[in-house]
N, C-alpha and C. Protein backbone atom coordinates (compact mmCIF):
# COMPACT_ATOMS: atom_id res chain seq x y z
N UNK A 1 0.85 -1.17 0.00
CA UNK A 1 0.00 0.00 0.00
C UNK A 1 0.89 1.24 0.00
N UNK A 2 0.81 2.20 -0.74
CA UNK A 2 1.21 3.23 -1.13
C UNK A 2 0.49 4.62 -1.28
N UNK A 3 0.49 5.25 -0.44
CA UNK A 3 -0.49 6.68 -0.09
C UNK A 3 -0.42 7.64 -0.08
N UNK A 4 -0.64 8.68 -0.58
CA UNK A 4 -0.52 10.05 -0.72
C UNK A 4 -1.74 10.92 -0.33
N UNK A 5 -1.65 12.06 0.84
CA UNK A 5 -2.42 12.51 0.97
C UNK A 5 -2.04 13.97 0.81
N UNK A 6 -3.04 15.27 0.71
CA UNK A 6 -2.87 16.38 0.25
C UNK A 6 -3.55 17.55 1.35
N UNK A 7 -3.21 18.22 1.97
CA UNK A 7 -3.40 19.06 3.15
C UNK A 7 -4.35 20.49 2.42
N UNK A 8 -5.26 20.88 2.20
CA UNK A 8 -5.21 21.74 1.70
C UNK A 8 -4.51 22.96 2.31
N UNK A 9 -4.32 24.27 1.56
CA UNK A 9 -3.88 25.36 2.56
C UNK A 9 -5.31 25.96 3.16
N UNK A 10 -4.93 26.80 4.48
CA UNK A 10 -5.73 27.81 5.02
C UNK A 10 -5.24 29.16 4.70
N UNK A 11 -6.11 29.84 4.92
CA UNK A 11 -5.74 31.10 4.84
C UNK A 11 -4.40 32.00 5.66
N UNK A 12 -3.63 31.30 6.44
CA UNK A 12 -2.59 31.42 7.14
C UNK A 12 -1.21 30.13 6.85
N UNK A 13 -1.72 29.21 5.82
CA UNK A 13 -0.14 27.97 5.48
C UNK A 13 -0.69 27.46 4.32
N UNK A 14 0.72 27.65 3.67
CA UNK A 14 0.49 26.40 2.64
C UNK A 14 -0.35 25.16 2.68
N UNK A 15 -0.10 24.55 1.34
CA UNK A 15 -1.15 22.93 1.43
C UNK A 15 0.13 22.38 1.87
N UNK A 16 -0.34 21.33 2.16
CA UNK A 16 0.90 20.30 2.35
C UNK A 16 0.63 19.23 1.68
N UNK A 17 1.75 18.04 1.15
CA UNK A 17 1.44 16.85 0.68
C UNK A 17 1.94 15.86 1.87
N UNK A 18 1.54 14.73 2.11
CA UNK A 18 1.92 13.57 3.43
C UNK A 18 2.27 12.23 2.32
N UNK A 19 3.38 11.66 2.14
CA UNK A 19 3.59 10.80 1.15
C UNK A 19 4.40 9.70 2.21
N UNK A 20 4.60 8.38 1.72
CA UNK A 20 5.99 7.53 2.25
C UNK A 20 6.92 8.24 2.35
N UNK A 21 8.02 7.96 3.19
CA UNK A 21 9.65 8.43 3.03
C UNK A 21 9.99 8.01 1.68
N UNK A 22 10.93 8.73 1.22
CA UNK A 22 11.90 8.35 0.17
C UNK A 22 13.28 8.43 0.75
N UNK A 23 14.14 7.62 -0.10
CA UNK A 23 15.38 8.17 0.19
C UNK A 23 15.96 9.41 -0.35
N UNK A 24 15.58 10.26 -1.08
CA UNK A 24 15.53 11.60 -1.16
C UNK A 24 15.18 12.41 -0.47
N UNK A 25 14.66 11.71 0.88
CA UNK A 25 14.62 12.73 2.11
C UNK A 25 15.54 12.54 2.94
N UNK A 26 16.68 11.79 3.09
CA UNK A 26 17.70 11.74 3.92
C UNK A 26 18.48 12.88 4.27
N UNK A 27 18.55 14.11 3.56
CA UNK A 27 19.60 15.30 3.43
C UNK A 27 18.51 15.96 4.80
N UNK A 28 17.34 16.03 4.40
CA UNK A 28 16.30 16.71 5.28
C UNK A 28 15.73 16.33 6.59
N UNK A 29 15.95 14.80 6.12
CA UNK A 29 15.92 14.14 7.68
C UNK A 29 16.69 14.46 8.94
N UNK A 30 18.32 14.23 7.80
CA UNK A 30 19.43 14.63 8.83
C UNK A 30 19.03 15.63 9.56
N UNK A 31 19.00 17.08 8.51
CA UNK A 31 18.90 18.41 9.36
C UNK A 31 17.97 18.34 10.51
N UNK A 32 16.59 17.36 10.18
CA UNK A 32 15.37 17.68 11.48
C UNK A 32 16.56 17.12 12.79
N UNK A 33 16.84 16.25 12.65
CA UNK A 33 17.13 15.38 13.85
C UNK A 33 18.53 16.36 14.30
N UNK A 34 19.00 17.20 13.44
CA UNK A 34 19.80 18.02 14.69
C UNK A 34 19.18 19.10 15.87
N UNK A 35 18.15 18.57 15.69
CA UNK A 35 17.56 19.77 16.43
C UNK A 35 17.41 18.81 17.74
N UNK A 36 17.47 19.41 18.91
CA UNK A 36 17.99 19.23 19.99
C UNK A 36 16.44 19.01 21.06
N UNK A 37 15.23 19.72 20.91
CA UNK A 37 14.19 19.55 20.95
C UNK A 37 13.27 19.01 20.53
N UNK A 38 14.05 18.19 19.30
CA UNK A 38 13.75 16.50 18.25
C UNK A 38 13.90 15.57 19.25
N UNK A 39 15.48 15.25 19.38
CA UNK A 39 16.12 14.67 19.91
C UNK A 39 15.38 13.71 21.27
N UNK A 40 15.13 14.76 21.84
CA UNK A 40 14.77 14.72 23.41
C UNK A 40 13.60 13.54 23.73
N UNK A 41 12.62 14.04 22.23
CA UNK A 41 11.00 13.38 22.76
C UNK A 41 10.85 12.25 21.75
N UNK A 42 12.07 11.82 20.59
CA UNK A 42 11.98 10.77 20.15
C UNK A 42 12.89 9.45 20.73
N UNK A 43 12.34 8.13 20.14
CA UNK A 43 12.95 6.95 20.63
C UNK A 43 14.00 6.75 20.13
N UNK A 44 14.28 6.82 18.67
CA UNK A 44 15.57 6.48 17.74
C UNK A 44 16.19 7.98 17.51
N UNK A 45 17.70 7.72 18.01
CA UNK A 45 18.31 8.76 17.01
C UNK A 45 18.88 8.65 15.68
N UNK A 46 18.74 9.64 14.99
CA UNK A 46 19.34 9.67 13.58
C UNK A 46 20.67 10.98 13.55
N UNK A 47 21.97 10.09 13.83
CA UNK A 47 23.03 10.53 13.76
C UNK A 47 23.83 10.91 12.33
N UNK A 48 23.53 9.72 11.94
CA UNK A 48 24.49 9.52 10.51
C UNK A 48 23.97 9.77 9.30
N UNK A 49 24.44 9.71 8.25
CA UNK A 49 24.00 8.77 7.38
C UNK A 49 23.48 7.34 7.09
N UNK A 50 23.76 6.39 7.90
CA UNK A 50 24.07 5.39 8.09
C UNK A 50 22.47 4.74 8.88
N UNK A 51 22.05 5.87 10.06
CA UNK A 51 21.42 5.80 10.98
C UNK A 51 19.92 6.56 10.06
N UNK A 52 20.37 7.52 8.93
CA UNK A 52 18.98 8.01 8.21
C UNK A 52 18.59 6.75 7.04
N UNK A 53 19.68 6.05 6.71
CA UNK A 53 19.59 4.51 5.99
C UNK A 53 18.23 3.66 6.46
N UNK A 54 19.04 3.65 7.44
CA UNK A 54 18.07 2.25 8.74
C UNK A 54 16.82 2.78 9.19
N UNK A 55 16.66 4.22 9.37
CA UNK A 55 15.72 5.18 10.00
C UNK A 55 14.24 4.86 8.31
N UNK A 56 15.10 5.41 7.18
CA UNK A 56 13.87 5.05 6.42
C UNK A 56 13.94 3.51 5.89
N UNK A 57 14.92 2.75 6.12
CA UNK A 57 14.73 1.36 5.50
C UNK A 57 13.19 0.64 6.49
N UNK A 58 13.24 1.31 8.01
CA UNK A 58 12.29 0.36 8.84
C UNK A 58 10.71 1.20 8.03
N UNK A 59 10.59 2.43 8.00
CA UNK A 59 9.60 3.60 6.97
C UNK A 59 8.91 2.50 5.66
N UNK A 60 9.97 1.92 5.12
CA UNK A 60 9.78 1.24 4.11
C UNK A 60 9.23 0.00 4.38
N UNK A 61 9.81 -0.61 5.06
CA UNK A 61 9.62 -2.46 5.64
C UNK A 61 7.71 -1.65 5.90
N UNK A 62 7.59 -0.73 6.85
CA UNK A 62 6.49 -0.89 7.50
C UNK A 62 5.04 -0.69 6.67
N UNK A 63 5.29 0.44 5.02
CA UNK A 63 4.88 0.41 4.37
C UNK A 63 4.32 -1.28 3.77
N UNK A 64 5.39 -1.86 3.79
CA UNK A 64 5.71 -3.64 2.60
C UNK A 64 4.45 -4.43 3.74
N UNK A 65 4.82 -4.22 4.59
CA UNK A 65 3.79 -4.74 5.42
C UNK A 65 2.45 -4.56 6.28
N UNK A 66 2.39 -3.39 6.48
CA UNK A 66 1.67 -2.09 6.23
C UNK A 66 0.75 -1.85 7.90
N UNK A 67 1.82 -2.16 8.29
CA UNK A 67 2.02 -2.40 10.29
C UNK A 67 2.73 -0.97 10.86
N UNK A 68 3.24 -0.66 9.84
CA UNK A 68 3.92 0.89 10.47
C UNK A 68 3.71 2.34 8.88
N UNK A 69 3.07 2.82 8.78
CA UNK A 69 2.33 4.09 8.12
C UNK A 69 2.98 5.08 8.22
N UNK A 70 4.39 5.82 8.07
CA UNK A 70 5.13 6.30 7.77
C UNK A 70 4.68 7.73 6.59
N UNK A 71 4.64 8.93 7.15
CA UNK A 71 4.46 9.80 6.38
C UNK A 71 5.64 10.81 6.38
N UNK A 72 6.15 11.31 5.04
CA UNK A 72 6.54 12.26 5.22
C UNK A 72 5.60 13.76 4.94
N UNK A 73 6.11 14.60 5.86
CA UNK A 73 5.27 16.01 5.71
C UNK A 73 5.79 17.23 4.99
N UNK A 74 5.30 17.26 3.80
CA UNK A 74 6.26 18.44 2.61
C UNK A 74 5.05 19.78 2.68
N UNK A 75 5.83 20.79 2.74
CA UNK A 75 4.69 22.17 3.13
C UNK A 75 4.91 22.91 1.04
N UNK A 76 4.31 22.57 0.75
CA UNK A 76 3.92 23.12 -0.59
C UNK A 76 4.96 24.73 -0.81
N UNK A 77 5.46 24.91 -1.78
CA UNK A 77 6.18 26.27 -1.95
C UNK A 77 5.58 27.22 -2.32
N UNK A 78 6.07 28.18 -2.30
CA UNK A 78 5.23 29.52 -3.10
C UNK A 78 6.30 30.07 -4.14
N UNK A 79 7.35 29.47 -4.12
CA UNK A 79 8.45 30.03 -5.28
C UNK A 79 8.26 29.82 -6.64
N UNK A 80 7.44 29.00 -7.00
CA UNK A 80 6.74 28.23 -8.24
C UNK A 80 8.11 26.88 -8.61
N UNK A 81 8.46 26.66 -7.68
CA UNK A 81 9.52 25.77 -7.69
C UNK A 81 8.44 24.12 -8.11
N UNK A 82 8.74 23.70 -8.93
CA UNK A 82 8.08 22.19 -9.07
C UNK A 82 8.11 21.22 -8.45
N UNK A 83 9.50 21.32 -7.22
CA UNK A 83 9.38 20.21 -6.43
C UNK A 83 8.32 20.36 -6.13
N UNK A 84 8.29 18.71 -4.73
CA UNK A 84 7.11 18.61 -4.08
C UNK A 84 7.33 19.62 -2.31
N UNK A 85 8.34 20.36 -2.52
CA UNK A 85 8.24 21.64 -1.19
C UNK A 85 9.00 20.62 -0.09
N UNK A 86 9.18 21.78 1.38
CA UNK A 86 10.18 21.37 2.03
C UNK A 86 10.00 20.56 3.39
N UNK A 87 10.27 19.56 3.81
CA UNK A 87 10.26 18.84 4.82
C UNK A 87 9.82 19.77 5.57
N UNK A 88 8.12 19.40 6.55
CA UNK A 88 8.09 20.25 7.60
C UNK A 88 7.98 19.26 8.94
N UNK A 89 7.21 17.93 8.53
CA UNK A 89 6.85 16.80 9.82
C UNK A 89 6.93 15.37 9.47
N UNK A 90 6.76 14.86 10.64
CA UNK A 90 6.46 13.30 10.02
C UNK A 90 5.57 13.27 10.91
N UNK A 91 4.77 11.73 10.17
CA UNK A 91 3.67 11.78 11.04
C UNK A 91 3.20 10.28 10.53
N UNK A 92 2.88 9.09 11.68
CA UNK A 92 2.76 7.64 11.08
C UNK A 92 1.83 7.34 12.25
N UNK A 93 0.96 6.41 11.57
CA UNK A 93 0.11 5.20 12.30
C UNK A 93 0.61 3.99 12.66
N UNK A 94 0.80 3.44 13.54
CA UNK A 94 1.17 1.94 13.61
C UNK A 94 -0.10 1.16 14.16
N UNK A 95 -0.33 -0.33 13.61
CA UNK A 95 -1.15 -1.21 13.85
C UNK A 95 -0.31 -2.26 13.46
N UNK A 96 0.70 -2.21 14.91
CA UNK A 96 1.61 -3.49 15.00
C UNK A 96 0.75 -4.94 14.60
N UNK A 97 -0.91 -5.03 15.70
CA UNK A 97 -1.22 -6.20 15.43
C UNK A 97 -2.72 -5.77 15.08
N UNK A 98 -3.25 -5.88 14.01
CA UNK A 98 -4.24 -5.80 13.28
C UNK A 98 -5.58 -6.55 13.50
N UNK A 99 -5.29 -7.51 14.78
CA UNK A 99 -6.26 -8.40 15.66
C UNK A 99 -6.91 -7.21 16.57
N UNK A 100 -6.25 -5.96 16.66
CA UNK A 100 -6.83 -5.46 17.84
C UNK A 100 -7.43 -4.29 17.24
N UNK A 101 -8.35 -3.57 18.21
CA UNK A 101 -9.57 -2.35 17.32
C UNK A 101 -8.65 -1.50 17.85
N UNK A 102 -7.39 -1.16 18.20
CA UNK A 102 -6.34 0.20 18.25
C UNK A 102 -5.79 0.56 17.45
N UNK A 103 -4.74 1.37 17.47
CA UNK A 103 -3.64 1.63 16.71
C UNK A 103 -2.57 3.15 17.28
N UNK A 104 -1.76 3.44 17.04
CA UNK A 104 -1.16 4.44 17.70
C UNK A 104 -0.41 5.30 16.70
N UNK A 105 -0.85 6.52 16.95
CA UNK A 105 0.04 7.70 16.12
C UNK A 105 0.87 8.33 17.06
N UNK A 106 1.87 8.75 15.66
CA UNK A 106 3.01 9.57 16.05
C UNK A 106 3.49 10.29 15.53
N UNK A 107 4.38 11.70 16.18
CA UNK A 107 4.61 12.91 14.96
C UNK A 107 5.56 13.55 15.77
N UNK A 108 6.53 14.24 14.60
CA UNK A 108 7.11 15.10 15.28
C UNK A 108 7.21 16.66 13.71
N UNK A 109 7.66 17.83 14.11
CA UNK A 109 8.05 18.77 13.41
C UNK A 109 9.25 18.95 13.79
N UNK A 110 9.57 19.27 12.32
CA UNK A 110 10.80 20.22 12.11
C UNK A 110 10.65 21.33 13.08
N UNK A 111 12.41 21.89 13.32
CA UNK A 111 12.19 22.98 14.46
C UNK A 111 11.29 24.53 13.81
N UNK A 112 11.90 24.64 12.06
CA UNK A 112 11.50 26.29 11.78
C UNK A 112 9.82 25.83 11.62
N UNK A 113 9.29 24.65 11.55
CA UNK A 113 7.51 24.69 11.56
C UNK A 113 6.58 24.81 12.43
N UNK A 114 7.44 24.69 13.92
CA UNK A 114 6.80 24.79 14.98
C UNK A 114 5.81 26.00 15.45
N UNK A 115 4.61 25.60 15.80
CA UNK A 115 4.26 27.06 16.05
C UNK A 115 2.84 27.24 14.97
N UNK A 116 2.97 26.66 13.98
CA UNK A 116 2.42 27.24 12.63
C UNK A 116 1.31 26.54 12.29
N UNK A 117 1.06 25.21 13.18
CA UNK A 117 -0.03 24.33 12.87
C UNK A 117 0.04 23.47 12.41
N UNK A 118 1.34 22.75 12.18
CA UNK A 118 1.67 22.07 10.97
C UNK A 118 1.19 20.53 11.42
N UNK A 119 1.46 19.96 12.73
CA UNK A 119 1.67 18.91 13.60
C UNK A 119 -0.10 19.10 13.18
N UNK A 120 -0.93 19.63 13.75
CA UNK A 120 -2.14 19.57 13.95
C UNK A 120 -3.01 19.18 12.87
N UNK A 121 -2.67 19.63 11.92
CA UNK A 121 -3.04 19.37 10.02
C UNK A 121 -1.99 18.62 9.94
N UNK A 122 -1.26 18.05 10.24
CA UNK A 122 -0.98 16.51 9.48
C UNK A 122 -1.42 15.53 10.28
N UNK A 123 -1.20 15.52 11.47
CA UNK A 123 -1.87 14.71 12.74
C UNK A 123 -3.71 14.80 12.21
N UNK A 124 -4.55 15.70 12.22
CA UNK A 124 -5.83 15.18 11.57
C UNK A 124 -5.93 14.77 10.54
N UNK A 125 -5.33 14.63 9.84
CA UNK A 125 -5.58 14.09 8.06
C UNK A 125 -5.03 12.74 8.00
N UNK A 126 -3.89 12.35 8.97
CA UNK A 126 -3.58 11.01 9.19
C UNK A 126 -4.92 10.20 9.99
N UNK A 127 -5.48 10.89 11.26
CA UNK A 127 -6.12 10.38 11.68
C UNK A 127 -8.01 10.04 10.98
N UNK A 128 -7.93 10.97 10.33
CA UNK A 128 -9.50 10.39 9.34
C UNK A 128 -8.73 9.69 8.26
N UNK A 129 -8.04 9.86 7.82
CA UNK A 129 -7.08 8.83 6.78
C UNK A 129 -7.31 7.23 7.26
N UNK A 130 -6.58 7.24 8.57
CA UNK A 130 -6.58 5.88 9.31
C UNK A 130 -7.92 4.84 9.54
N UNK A 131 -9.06 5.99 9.87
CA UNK A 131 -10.13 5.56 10.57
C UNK A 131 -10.44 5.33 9.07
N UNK A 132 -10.79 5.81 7.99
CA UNK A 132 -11.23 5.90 6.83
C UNK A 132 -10.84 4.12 5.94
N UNK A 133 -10.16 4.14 6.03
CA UNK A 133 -8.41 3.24 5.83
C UNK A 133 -9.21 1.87 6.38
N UNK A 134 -9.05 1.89 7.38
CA UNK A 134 -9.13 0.58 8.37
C UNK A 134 -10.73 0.37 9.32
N UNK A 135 -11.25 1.18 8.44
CA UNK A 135 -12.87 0.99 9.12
C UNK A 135 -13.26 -0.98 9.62
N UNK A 136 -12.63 -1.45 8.16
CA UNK A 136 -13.05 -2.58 7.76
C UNK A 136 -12.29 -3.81 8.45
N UNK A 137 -10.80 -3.36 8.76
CA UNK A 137 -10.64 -3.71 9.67
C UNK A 137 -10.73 -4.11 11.61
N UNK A 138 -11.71 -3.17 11.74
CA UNK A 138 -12.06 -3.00 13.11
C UNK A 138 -11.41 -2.16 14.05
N UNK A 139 -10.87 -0.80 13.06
CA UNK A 139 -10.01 -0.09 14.05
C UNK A 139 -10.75 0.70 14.83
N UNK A 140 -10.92 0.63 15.71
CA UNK A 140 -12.12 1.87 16.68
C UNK A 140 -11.43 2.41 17.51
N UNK A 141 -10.20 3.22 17.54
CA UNK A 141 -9.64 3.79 18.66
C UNK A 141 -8.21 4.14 18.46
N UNK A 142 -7.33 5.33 18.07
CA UNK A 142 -6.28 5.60 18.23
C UNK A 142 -5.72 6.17 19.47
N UNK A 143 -4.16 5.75 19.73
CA UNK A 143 -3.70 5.91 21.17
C UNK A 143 -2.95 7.01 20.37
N UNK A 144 -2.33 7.96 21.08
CA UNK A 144 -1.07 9.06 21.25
C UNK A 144 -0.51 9.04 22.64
N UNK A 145 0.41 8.86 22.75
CA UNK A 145 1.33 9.14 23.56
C UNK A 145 2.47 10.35 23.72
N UNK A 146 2.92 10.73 24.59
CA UNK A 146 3.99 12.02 24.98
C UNK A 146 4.22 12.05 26.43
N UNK A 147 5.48 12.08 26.36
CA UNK A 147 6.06 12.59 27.21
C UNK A 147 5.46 13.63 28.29
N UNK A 148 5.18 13.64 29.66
CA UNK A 148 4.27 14.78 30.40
C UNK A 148 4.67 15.93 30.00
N UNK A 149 6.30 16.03 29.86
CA UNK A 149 6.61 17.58 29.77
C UNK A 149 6.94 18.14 28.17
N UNK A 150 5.94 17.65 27.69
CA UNK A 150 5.94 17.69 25.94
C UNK A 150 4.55 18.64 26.06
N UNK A 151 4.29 19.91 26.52
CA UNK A 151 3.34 20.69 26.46
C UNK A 151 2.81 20.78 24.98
N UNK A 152 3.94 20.86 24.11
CA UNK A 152 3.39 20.95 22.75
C UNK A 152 2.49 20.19 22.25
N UNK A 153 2.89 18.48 22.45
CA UNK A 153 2.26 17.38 21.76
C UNK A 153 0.60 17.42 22.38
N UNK A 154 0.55 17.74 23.61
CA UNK A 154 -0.28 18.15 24.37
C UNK A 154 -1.37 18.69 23.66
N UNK A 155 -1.16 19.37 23.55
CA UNK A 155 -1.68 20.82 22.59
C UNK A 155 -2.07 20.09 21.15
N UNK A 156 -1.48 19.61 20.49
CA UNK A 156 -1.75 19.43 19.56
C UNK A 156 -2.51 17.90 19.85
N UNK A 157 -2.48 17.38 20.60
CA UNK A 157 -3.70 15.96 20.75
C UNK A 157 -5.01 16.41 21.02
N UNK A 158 -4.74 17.50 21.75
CA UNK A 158 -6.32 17.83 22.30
C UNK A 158 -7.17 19.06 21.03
N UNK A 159 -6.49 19.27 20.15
CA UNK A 159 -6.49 20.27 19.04
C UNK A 159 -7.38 19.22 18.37
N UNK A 160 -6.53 18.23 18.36
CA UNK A 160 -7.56 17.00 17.26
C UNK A 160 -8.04 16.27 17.70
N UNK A 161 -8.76 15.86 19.10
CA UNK A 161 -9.79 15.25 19.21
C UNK A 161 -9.24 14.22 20.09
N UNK A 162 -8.14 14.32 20.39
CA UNK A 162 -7.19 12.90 21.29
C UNK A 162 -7.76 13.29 23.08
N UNK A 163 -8.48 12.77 23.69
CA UNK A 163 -9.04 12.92 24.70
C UNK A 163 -7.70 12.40 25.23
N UNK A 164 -7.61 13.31 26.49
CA UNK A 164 -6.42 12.68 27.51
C UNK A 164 -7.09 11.33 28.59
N UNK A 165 -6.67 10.10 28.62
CA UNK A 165 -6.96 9.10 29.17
C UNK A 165 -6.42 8.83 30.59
N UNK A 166 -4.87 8.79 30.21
CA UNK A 166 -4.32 8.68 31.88
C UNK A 166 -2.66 8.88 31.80
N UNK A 167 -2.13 8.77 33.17
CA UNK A 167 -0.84 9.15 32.59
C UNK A 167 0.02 7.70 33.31
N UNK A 168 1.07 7.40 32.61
CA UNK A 168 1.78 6.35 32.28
C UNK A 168 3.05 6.34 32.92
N UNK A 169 3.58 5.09 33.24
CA UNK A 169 5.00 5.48 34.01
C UNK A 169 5.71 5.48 33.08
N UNK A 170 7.23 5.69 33.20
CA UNK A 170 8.34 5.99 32.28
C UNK A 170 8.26 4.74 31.54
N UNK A 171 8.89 4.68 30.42
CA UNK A 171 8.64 3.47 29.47
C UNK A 171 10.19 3.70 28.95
N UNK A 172 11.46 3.20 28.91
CA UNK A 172 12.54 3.48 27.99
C UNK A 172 12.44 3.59 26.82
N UNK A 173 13.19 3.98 25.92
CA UNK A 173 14.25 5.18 26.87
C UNK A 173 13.18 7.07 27.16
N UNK A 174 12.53 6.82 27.41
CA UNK A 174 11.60 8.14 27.70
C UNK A 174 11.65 8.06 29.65
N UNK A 175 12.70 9.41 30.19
CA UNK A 175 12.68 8.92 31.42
C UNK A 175 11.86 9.47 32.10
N UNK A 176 10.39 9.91 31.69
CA UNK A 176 9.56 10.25 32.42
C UNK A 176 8.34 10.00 32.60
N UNK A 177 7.24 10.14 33.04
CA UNK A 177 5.46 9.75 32.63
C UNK A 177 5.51 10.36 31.49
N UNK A 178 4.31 9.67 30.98
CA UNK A 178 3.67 9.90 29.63
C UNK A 178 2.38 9.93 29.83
N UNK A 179 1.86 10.81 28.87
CA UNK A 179 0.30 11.09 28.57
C UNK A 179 -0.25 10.35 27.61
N UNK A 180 -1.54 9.47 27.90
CA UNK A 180 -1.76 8.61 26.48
C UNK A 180 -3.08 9.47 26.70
N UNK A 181 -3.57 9.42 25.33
CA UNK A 181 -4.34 10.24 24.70
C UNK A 181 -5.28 9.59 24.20
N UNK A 182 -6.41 9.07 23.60
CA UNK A 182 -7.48 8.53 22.51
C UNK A 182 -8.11 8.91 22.31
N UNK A 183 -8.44 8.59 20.78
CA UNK A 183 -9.09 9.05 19.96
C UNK A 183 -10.18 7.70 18.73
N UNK A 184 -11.54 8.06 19.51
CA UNK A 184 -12.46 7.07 18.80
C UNK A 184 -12.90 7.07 17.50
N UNK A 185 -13.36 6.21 16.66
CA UNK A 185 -13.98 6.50 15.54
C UNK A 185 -15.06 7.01 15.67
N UNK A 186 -15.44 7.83 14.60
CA UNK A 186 -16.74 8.13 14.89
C UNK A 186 -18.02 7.61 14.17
């Protein structure tokens, strides 16, 4: 399965497109993951080259099997440039086991997108995507998780509909509680 979805713009941001990783996003990957406020609230780091390899080879596997939903988040240009515009988020569903009516999203932004809405419009368009997607499968319920002192992610779960549920003890390598979040079909 192979998916492309299209953000429209608002009157304040570009459209965005949400596609698979490519390996033509590795140059852009790198840059997100130097950011130091990346770093902090994700599980894997992406150091290298080597480490943005393995980072989209698992992107890919999860696509082939279609257990991990891997988006990249491109914010549309205004330069009349033809690419498809510049890395702003990622943003993926997982339904490790497809026996169960859950599934769990996850996202992060680039540091210069923060702020702008970007997490919130790709985070809802994944999530009616998903429910849309997997009706048929029996998915009735997405989890989000964050870190307690991730005010942002916060913000942006309850923006889209992620009811706060309860809070969680530390889970490695995350050394603190976590907030799980859900979000039902409707």
């Amino acid at each position: 399965m192979t998916v492309a979805l299209r953000v429209p713009a608002t009157p304040s941001a570009p459209a965005m497109l949400m596609r698979p990783w490519h390996e033509e996003d590795l140059a852009a990957l790198l840059e997100a993951y130097r950011d130091p406020a990346l770093r902090r609230f994700t599980r894997v780091l992406v150091e290298s080259h080597d480490d943005a390899l393995r980072w989209l080879d698992v992107r890919q596997r999860g696509w082939d099997t279609g257990d991990y939903l891997g988006f990249a988040v491109l914010e549309e240009r205004d330069d009349g440039d033809s690419g498809e515009g510049r890395l702003v988020a990622n943003v993926a569903v997982e339904r490790a086991d497809r026996a169960e009516s859950s599934g769990e999203v996850g996202y992060w932004t680039v540091a210069e997108a923060r702020g702008r809405g970007v997490a919130p419009r790709a985070l809802e368009a994944v999530t009616v995507w998903a429910f849309d997607t997997f009706a048929d499968d029996g998915l009735q319920h997405l989890e989000l998780l964050h870190q307690v002192d991730n005010a942002a992610s916060c913000r942006v779960a309850e923006k889209c509909g992620y009811v706060y549920e309860s809070t969680l003890p530390p889970y490695p390598p995350f050394p603190l509680d976590g907030h799980l979040h859900i979000r039902k079909a409707r």
